[in-house]
Structure formats: structure tokens, C-alpha cells
PDB file of N, CA and C in Angstrom:
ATOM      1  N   UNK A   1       2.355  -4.301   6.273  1.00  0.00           N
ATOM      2  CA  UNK A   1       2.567  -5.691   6.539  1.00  0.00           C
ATOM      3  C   UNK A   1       3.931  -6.063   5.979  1.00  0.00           C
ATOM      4  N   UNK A   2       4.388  -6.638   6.578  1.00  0.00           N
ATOM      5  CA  UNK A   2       5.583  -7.035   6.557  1.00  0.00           C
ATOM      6  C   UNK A   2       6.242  -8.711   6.678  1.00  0.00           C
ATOM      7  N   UNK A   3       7.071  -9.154   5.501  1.00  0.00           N
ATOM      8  CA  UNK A   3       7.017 -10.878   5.318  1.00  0.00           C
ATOM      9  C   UNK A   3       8.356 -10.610   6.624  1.00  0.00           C
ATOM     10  N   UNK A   4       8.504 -12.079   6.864  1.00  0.00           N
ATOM     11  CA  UNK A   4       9.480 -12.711   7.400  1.00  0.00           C
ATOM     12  C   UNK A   4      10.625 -12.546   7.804  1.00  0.00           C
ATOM     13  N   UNK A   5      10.829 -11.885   6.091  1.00  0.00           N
ATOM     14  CA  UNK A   5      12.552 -11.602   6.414  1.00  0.00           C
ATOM     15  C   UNK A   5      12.569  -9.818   6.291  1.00  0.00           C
ATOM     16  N   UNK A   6      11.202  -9.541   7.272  1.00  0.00           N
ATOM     17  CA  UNK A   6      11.044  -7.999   7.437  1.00  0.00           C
ATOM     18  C   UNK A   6      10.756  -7.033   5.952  1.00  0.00           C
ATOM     19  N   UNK A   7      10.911  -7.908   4.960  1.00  0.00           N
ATOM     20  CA  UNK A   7      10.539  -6.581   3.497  1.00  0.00           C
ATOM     21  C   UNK A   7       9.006  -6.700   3.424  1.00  0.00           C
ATOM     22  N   UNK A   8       8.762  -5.147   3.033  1.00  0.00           N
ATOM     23  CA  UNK A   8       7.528  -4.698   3.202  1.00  0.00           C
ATOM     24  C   UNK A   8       6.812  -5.221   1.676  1.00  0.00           C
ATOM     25  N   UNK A   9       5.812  -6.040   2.422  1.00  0.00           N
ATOM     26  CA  UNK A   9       4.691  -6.443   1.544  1.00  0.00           C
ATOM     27  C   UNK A   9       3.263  -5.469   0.637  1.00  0.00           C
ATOM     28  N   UNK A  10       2.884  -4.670   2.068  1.00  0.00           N
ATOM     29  CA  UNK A  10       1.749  -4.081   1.845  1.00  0.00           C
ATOM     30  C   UNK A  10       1.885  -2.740   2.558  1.00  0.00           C
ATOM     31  N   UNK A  11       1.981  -1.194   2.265  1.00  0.00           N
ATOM     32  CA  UNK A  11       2.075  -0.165   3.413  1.00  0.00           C
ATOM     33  C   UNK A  11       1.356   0.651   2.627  1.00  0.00           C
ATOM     34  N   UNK A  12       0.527   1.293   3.217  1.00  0.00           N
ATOM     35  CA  UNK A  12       0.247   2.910   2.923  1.00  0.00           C
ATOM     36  C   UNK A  12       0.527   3.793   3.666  1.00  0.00           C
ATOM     37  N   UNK A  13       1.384   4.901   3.089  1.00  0.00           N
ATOM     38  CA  UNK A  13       2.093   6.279   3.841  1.00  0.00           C
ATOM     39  C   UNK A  13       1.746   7.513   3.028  1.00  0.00           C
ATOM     40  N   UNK A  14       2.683   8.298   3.534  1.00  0.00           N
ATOM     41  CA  UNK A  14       2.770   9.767   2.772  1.00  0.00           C
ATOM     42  C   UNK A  14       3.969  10.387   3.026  1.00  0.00           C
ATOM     43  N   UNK A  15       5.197   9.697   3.196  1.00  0.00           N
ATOM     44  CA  UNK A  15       6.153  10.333   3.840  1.00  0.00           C
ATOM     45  C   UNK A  15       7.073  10.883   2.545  1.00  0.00           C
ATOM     46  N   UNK A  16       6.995  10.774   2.102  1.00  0.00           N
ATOM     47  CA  UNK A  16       7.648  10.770   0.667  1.00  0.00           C
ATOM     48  C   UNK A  16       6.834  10.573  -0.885  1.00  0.00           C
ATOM     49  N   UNK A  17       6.952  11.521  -1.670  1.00  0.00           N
ATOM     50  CA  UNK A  17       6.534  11.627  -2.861  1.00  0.00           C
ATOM     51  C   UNK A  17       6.903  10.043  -3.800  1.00  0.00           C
ATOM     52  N   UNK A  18       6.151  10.230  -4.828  1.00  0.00           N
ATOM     53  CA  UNK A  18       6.233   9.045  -5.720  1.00  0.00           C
ATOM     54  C   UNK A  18       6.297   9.273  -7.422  1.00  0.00           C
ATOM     55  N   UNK A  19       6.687   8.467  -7.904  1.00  0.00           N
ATOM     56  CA  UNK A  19       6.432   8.985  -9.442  1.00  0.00           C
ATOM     57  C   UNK A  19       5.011   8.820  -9.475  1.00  0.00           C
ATOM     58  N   UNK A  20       5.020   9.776 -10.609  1.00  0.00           N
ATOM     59  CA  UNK A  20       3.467   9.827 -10.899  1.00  0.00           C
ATOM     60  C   UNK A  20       2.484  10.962 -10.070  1.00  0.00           C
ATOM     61  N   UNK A  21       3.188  11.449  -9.105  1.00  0.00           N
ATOM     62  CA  UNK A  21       2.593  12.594  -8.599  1.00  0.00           C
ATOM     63  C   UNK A  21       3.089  13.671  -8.930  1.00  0.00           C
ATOM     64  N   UNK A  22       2.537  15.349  -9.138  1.00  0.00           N
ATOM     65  CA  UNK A  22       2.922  16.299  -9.473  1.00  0.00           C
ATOM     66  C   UNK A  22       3.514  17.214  -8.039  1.00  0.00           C
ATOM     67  N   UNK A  23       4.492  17.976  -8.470  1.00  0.00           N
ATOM     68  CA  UNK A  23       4.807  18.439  -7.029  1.00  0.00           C
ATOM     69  C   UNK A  23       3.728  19.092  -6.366  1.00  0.00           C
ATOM     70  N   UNK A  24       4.037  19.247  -5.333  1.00  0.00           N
ATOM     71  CA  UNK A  24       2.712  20.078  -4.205  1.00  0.00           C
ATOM     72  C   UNK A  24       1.580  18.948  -4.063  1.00  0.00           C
ATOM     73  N   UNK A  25       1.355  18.209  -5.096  1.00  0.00           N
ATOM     74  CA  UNK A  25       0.481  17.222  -4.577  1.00  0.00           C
ATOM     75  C   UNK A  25       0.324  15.999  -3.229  1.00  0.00           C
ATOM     76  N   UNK A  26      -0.760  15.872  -2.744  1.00  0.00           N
ATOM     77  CA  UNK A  26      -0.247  14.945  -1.693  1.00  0.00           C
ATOM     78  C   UNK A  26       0.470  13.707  -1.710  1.00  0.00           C
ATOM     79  N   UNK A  27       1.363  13.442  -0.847  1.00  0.00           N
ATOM     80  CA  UNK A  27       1.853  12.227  -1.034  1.00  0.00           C
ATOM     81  C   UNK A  27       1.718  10.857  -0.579  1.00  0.00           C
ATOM     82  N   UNK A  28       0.506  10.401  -0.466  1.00  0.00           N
ATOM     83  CA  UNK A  28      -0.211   9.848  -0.440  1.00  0.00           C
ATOM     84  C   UNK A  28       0.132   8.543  -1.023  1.00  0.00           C
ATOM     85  N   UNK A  29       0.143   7.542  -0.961  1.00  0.00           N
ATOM     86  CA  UNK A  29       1.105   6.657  -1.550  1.00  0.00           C
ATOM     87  C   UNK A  29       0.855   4.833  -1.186  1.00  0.00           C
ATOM     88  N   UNK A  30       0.507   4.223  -2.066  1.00  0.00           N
ATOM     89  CA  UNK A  30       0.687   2.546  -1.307  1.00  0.00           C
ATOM     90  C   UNK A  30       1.623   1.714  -2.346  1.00  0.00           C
ATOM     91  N   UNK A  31       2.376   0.768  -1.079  1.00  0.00           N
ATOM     92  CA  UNK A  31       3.405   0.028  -1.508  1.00  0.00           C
ATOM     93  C   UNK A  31       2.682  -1.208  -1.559  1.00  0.00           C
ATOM     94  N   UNK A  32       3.246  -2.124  -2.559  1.00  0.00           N
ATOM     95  CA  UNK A  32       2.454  -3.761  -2.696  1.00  0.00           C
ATOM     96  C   UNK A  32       3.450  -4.528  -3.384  1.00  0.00           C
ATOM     97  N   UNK A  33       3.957  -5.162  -2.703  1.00  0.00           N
ATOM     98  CA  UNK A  33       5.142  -6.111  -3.183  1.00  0.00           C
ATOM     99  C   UNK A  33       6.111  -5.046  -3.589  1.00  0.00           C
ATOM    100  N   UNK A  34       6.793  -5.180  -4.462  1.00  0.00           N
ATOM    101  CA  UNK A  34       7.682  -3.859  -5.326  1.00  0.00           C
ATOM    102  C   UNK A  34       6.868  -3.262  -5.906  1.00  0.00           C
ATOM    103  N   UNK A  35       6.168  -2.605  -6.203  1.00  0.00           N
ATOM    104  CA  UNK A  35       5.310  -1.433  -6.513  1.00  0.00           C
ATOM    105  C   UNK A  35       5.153  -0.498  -5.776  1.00  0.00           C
ATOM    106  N   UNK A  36       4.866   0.366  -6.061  1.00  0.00           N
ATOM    107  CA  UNK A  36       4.370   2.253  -5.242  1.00  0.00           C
ATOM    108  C   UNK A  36       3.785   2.983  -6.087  1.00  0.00           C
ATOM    109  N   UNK A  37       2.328   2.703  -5.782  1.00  0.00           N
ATOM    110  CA  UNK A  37       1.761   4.197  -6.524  1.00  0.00           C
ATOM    111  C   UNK A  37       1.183   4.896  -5.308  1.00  0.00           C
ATOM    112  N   UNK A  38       0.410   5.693  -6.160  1.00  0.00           N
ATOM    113  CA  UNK A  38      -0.293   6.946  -5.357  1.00  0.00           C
ATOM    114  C   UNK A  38      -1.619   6.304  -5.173  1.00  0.00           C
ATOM    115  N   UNK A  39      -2.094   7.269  -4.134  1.00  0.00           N
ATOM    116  CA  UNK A  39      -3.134   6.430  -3.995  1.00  0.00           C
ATOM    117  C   UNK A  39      -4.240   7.776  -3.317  1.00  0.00           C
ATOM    118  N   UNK A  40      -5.484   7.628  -3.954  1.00  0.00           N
ATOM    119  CA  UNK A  40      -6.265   8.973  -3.460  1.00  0.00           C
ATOM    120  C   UNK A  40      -6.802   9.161  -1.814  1.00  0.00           C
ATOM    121  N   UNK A  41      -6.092   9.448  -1.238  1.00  0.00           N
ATOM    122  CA  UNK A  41      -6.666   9.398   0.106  1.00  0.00           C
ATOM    123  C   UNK A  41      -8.420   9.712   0.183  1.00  0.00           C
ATOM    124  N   UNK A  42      -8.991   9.378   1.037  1.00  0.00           N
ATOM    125  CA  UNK A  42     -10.386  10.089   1.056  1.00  0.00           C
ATOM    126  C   UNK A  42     -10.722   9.508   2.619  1.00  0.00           C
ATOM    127  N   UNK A  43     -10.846   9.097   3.178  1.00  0.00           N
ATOM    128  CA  UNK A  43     -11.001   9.058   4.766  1.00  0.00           C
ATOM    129  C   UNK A  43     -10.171   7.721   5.465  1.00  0.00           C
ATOM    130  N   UNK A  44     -10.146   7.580   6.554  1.00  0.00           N
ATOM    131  CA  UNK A  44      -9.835   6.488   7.596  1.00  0.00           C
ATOM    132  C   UNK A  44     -10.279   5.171   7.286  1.00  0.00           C
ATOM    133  N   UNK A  45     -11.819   5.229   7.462  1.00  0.00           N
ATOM    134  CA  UNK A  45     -12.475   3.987   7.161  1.00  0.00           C
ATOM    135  C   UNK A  45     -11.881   3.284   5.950  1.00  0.00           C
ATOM    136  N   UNK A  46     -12.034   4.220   4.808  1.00  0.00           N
ATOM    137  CA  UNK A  46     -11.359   3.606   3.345  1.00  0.00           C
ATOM    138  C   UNK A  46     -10.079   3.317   3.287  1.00  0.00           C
ATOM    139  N   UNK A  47      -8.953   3.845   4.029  1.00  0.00           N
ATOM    140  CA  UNK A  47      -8.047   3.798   3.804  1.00  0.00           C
ATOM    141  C   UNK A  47      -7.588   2.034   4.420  1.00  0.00           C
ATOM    142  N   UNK A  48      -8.642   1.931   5.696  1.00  0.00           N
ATOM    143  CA  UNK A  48      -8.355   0.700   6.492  1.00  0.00           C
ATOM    144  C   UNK A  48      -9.103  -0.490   5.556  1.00  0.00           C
ATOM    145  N   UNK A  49      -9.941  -0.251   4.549  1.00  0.00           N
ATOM    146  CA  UNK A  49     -10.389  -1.250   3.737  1.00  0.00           C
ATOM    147  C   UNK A  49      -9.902  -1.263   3.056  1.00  0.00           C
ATOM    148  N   UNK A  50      -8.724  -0.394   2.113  1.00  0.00           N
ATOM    149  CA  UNK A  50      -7.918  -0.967   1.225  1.00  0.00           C
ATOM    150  C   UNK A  50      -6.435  -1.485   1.849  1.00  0.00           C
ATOM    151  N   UNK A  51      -5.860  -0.908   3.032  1.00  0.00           N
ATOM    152  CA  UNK A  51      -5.182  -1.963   3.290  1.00  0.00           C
ATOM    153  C   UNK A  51      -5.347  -3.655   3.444  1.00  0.00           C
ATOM    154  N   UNK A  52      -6.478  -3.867   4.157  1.00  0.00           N
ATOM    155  CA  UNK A  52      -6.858  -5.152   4.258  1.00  0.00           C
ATOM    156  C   UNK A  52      -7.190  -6.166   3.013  1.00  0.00           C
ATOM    157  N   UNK A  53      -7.772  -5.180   2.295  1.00  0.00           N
ATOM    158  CA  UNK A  53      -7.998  -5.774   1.069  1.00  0.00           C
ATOM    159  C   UNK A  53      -6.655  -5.940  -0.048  1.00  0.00           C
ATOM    160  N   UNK A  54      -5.634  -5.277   0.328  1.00  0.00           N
ATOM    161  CA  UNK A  54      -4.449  -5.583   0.057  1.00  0.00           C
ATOM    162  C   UNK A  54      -3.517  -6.501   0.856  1.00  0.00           C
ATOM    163  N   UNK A  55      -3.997  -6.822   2.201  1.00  0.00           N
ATOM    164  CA  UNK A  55      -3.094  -7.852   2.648  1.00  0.00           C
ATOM    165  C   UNK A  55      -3.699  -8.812   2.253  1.00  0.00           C
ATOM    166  N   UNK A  56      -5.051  -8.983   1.977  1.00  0.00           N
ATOM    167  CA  UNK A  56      -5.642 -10.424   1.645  1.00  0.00           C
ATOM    168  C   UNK A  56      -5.312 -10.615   0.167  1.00  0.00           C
ATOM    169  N   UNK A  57      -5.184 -10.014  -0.565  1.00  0.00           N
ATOM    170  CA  UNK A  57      -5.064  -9.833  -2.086  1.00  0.00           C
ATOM    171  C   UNK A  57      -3.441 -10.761  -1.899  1.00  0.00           C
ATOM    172  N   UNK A  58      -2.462  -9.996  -0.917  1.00  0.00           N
ATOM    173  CA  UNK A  58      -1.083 -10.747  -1.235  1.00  0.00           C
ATOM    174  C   UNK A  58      -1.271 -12.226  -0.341  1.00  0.00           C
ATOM    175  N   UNK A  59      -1.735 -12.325   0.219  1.00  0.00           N
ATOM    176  CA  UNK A  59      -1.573 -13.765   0.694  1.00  0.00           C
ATOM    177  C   UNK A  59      -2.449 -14.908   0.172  1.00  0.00           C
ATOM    178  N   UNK A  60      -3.589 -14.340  -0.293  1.00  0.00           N
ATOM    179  CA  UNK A  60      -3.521 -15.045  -1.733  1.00  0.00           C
ATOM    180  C   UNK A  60      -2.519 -15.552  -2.743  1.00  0.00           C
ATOM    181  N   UNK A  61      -2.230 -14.305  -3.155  1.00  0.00           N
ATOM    182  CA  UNK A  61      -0.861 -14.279  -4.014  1.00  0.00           C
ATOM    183  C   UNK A  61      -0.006 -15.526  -3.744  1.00  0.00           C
ATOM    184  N   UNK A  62       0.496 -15.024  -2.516  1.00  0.00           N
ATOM    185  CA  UNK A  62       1.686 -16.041  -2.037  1.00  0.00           C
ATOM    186  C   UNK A  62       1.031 -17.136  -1.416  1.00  0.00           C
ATOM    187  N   UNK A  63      -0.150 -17.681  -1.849  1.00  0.00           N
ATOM    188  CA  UNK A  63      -0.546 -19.136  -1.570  1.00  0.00           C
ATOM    189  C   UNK A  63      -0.910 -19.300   0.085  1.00  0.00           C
ATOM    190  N   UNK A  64      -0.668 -18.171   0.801  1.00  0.00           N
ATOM    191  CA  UNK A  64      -0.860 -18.578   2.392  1.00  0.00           C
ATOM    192  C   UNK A  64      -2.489 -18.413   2.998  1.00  0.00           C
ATOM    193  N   UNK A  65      -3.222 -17.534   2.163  1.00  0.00           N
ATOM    194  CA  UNK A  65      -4.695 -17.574   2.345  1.00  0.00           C
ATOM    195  C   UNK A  65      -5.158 -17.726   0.993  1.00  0.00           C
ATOM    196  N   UNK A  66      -6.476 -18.867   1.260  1.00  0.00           N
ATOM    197  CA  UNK A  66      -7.367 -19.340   0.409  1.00  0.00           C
ATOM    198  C   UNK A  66      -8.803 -18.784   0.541  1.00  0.00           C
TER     199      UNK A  66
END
């Protein structure tokens, strides 16, 4: 998810390693505002409930959902 002026709010990828991971490990990874950690993959379904639950978490945040 992505604000307005296009900077990324909310993403989960793997395209690139992160601190906090050991090499060879997966790279697996979610962004949230300026933050990036790792993040344990474990299936589809989950992965689509913690995004959501991270876009609702930031628009909270930023006052746009109540």
C-alpha cells in the first residue's frame, strides 16, 4: 500500500535481505511506515491477513480509518 505521494506505507516481499536475518535465510520481509523487518512466512492465507491487518493498523494510525 502505498500513500499519495507514492511512499510505501505497508509491503511484504522477499526481494532483498534485511537486517536481522542470517545469510541463506529467507528473505522474507515486511515494510510499515519506515520500518523493515523479517517476517516468518508460513502460507498465502496468513500472509494476506497480515497485510490487511497492517493496512488497517496504519490508517488508523494516520487518523483515516476509525
Amino acid at each position: 500500500m502505498h500513500g499519495p505521494e507514492g511512499t510505501r506505507l505497508v509491503g511484504f516481499d522477499n526481494a532483498h535481505s534485511v537486517s536481522g536475518q542470517s545469510k541463506g535465510a529467507t528473505k522474507d520481509h515486511r515494510h510499515r511506515l519506515q520500518t523493515v523487518r523479517p517476517y516468518g512466512y508460513a502460507d498465502a492465507a496468513s500472509l494476506l491477513a497480515a497485510f490487511w491487518y497492517e493496512v488497517e493498523s496504519v490508517l488508523r494510525e494516520k487518523g483515516i480509518w476509525t
